[in-house]
Protein backbone atom coordinates (compact mmCIF):
# COMPACT_ATOMS: atom_id res chain seq x y z
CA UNK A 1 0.00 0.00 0.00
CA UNK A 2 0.95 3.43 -0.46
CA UNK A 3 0.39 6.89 1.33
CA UNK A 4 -0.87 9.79 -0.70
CA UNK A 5 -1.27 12.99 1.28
CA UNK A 6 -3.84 15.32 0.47
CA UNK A 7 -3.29 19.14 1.93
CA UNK A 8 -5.55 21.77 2.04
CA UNK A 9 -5.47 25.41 2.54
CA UNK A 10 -7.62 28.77 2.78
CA UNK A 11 -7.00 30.89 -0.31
CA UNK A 12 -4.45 33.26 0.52
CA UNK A 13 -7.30 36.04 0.02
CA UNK A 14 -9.52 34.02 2.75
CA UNK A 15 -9.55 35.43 6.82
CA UNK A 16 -7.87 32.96 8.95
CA UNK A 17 -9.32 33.44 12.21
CA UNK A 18 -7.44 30.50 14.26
CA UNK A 19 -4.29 31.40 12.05
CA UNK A 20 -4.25 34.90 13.35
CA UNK A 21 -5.05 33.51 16.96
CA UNK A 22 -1.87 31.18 16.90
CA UNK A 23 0.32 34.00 15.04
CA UNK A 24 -0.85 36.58 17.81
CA UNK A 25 0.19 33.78 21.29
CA UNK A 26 3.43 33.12 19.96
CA UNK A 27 5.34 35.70 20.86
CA UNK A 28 3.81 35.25 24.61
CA UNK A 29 5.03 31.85 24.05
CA UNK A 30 8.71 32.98 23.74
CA UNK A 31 8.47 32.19 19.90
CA UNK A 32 9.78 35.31 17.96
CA UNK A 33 10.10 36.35 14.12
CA UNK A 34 7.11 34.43 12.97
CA UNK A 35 5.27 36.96 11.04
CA UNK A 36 2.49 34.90 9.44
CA UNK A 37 0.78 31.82 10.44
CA UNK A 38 -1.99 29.83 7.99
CA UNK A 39 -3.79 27.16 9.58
CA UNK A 40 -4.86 24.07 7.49
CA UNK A 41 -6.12 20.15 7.27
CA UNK A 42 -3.58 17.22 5.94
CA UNK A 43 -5.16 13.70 5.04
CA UNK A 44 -3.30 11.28 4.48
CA UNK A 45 -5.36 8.26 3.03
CA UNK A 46 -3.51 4.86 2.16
CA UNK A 47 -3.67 3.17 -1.38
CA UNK A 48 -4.13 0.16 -1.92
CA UNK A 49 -2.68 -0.84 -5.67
CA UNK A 50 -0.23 1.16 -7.61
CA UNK A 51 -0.45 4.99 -7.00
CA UNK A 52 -0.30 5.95 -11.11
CA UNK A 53 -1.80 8.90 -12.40
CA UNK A 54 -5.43 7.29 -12.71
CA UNK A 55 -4.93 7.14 -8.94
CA UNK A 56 -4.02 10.24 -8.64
CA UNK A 57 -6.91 11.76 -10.51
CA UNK A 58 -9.32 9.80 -8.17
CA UNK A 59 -7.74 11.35 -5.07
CA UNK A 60 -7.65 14.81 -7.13
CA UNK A 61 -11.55 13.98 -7.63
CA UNK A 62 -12.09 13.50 -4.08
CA UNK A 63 -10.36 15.96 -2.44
CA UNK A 64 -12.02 18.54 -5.02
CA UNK A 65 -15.82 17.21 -4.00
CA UNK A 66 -15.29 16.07 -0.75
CA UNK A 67 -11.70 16.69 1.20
CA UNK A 68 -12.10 20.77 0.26
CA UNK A 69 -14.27 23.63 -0.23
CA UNK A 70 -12.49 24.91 -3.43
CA UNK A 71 -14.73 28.18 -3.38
CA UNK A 72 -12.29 29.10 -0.40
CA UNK A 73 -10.14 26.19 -0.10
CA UNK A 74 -6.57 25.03 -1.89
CA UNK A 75 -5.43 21.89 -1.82
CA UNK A 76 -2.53 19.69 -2.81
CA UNK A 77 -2.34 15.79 -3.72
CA UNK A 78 0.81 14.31 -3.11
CA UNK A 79 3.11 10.77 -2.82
CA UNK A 80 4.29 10.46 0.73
CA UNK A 81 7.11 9.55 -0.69
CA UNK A 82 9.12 8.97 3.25
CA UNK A 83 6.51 6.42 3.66
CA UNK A 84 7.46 4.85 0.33
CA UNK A 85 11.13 4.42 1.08
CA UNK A 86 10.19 3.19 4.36
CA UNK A 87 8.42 0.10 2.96
C-alpha cells in the first residue's frame, strides 16, 4: 500500500481566524520572528494498488468534492514519498 497525502489550505485572500489567533500567542510563548501563520487540514489516506496517475486523478476527484471547499479552499495531492522508502 501506499500513502498519498492530500493538503488543504484557505486561499491566501480568505480570513484565517485561528491562524491569526496562533500568530498573535506566539510571541507570549517565547516564539519570535514568525510573522504569518496559515492554519490548514492534511489527510493522508492509504492506497491500496499502484499509485499511477489514474490514482491520482481519483484522489484529485475526491479531495475537489469532498476533502475541500475549493470556493475558499486550496489543496494539494501528493506521494508520501518517506513512507514509500520506508516500505
Amino acid at each position: 500500500m501506499a500513502r498519498v497525502v492530500v493538503d488543504v489550505m484557505l486561499k491566501p485572500e480568505i480570513l484565517d481566524p485561528q491562524g491569526q489567533a496562533v500568530q498573535r500567542a506566539l510571541p507570549r510563548l517565547g516564539f519570535e520572528g514568525i510573522s504569518d501563520v496559515r492554519q490548514g487540514k492534511r489527510f493522508e489516506l492509504e492506497v491500496e494498488g499502484p499509485v499511477d496517475e489514474a490514482a491520482l486523478g481519483r484522489i484529485r476527484d475526491l479531495a475537489e468534492s469532498f476533502l475541500a471547499n475549493t470556493v475558499i479552499e486550496d489543496f494539494t495531492v501528493r506521494v508520501d514519498e518517506v513512507a514509500e522508502a520506508a516500505k
